[in-house]
N, C-alpha and C. Protein backbone atom coordinates (compact mmCIF):
# COMPACT_ATOMS: atom_id res chain seq x y z
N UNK A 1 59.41 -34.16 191.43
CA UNK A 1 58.15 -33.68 191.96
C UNK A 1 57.92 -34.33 193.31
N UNK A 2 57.21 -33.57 194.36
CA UNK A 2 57.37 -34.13 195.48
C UNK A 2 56.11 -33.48 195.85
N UNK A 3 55.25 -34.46 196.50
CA UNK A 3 53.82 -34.08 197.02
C UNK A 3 53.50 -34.42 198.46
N UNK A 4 53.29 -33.12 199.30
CA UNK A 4 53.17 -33.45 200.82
C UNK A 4 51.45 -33.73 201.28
N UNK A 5 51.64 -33.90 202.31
CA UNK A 5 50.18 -34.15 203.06
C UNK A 5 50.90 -33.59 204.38
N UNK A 6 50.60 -32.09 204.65
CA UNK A 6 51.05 -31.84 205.86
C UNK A 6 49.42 -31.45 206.82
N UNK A 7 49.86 -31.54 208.61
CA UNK A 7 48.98 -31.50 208.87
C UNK A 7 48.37 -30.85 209.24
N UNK A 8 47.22 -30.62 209.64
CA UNK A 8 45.68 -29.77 209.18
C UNK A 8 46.55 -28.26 210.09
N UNK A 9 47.18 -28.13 211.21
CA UNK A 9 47.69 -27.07 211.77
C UNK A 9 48.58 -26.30 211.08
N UNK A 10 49.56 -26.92 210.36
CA UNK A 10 50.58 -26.33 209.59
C UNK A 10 50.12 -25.76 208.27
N UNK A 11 48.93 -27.02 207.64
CA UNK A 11 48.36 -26.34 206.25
C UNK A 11 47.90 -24.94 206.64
N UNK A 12 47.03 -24.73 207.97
CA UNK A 12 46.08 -23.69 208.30
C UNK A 12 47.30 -22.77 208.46
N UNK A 13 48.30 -22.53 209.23
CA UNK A 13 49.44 -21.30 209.06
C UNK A 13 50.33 -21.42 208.37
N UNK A 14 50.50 -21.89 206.95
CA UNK A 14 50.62 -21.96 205.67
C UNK A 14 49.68 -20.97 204.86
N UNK A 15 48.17 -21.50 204.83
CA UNK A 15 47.66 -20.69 204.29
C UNK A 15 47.60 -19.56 204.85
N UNK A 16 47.43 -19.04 206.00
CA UNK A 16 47.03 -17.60 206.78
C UNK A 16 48.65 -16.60 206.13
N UNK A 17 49.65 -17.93 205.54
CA UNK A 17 50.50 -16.60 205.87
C UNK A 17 50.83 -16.65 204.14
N UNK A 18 50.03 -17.02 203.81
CA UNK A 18 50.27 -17.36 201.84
C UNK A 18 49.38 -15.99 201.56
N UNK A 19 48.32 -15.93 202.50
CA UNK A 19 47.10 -14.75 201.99
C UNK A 19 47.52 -13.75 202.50
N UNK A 20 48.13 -13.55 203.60
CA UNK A 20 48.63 -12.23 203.97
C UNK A 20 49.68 -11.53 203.18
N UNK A 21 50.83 -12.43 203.01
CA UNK A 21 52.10 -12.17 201.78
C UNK A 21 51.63 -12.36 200.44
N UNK A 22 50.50 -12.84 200.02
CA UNK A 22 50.23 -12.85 198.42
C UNK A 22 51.22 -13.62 197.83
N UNK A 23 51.82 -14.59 198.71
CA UNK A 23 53.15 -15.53 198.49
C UNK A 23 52.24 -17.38 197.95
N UNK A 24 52.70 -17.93 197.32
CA UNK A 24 51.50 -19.14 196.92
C UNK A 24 52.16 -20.05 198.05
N UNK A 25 51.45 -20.64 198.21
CA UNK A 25 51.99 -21.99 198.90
C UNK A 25 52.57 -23.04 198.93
N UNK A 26 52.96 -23.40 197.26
CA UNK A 26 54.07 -24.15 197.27
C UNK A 26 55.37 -22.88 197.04
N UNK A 27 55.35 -21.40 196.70
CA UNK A 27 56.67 -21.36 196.87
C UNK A 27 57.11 -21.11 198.02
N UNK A 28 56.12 -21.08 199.42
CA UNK A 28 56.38 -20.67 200.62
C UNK A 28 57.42 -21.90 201.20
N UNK A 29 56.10 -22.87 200.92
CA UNK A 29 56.95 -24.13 201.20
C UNK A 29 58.26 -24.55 200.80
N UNK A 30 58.42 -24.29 199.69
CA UNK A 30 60.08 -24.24 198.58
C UNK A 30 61.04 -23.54 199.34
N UNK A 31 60.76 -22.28 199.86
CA UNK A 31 61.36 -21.49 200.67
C UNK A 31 61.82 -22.32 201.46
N UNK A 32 61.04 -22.77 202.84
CA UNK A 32 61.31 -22.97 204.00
C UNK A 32 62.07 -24.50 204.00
N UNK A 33 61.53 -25.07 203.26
CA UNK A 33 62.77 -26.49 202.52
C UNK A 33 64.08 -26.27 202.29
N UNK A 34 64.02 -25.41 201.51
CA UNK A 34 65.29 -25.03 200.94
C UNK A 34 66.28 -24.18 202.35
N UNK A 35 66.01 -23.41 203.04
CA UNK A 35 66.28 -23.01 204.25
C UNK A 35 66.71 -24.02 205.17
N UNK A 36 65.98 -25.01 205.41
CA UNK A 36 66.16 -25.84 206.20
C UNK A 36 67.01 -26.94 205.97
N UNK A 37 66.85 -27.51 204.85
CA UNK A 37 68.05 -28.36 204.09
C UNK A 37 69.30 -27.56 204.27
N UNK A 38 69.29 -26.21 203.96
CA UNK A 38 70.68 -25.77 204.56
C UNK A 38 70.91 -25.76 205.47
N UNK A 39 70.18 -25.65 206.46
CA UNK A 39 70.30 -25.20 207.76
C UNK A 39 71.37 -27.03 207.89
N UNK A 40 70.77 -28.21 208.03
CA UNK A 40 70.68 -29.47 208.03
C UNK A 40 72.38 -29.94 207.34
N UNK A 41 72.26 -29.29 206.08
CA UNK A 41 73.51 -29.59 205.93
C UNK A 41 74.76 -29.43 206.08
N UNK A 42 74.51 -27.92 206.74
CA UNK A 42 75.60 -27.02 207.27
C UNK A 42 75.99 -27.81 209.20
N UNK A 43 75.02 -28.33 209.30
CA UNK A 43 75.23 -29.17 210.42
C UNK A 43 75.17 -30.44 209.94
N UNK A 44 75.39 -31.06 209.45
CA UNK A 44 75.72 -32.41 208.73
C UNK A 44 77.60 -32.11 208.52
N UNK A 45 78.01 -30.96 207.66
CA UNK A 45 79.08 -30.86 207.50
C UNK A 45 79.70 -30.74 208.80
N UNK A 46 79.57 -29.59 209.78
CA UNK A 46 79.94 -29.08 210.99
C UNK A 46 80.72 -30.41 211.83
N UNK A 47 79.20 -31.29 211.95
CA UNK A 47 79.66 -32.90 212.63
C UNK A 47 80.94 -33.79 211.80
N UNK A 48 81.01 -33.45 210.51
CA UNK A 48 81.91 -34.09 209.55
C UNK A 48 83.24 -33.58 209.93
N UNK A 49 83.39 -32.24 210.02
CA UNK A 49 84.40 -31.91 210.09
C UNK A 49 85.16 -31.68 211.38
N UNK A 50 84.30 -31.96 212.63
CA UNK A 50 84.59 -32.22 214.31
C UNK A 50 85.06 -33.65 214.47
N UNK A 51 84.72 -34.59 213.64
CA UNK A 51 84.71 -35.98 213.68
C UNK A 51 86.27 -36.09 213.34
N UNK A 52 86.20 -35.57 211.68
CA UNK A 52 87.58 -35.61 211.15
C UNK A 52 88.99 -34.91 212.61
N UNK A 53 88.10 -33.77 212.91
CA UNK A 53 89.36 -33.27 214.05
C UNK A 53 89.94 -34.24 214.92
N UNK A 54 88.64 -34.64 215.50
CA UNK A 54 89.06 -35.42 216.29
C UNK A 54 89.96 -37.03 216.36
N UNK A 55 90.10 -37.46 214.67
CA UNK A 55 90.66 -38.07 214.70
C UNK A 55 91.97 -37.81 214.14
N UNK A 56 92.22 -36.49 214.00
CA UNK A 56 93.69 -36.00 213.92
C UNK A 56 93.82 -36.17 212.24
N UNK A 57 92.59 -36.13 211.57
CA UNK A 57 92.62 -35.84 210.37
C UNK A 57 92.26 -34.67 209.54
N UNK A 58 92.37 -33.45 210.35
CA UNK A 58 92.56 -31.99 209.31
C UNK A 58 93.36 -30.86 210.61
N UNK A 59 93.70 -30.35 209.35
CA UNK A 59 94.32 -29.35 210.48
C UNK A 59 93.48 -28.20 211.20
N UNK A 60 93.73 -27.65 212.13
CA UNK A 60 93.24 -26.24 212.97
C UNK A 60 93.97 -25.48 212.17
N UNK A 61 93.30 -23.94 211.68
CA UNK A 61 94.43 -23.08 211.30
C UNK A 61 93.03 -21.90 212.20
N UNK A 62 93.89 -20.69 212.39
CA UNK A 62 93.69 -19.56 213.06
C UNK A 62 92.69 -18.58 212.06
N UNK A 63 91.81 -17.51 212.75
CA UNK A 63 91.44 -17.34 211.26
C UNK A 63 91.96 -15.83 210.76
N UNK A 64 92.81 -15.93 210.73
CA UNK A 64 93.99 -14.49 210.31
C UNK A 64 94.64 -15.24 209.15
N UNK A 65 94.84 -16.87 209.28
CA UNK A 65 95.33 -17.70 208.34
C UNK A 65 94.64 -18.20 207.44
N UNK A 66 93.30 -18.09 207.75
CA UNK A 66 91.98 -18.46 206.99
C UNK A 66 92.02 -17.38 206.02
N UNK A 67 91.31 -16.36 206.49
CA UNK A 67 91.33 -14.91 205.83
C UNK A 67 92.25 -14.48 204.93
N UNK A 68 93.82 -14.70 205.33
CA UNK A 68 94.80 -14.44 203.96
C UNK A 68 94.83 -15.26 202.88
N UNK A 69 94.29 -16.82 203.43
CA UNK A 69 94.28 -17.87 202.64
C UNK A 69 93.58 -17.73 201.13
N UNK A 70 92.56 -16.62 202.16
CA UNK A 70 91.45 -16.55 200.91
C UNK A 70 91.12 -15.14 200.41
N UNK A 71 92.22 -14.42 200.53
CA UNK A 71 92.31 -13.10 200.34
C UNK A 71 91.52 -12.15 201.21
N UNK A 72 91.27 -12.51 202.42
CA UNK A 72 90.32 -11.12 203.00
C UNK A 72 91.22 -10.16 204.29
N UNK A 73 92.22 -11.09 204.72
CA UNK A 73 93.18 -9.85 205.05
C UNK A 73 93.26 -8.89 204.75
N UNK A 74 93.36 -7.83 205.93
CA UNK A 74 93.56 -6.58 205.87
C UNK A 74 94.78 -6.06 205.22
């Protein structure tokens, strides 16, 4: 369980857009968390895996080699 205190600007277009969508406000909020944590971790990984390049610890493959790898070749 996790309880915010956000502030008075964000609560106010929170609510304006909870009453317009008939959407409640914690699942709006759930939404945009959850969105954003991905967003966050997909760039958390991104940096992980530029780091690793750069120290000559994964390989480059092409993505024609990607794609067959994983069956989506044509």
């Amino acid at each position: 369980m996790l309880a915010l205190s956000l502030p008075d600007d964000l609560d106010i277009r929170l609510e304006n857009l909870s009453r317009v969508t008939g959407v409640s406000k914690a699942l709006l909020a759930e939404q945009a968390i959850v969105a954003h944590i991905e967003d966050l971790e997909d760039a958390h990984l991104a940096a992980q895996r530029m780091a690793a390049l750069d120290r000559g610890e994964s390989e480059t493959i092409s993505l024609e080699v990607l794609m067959k790898r994983h069956g989506l070749a044509d």
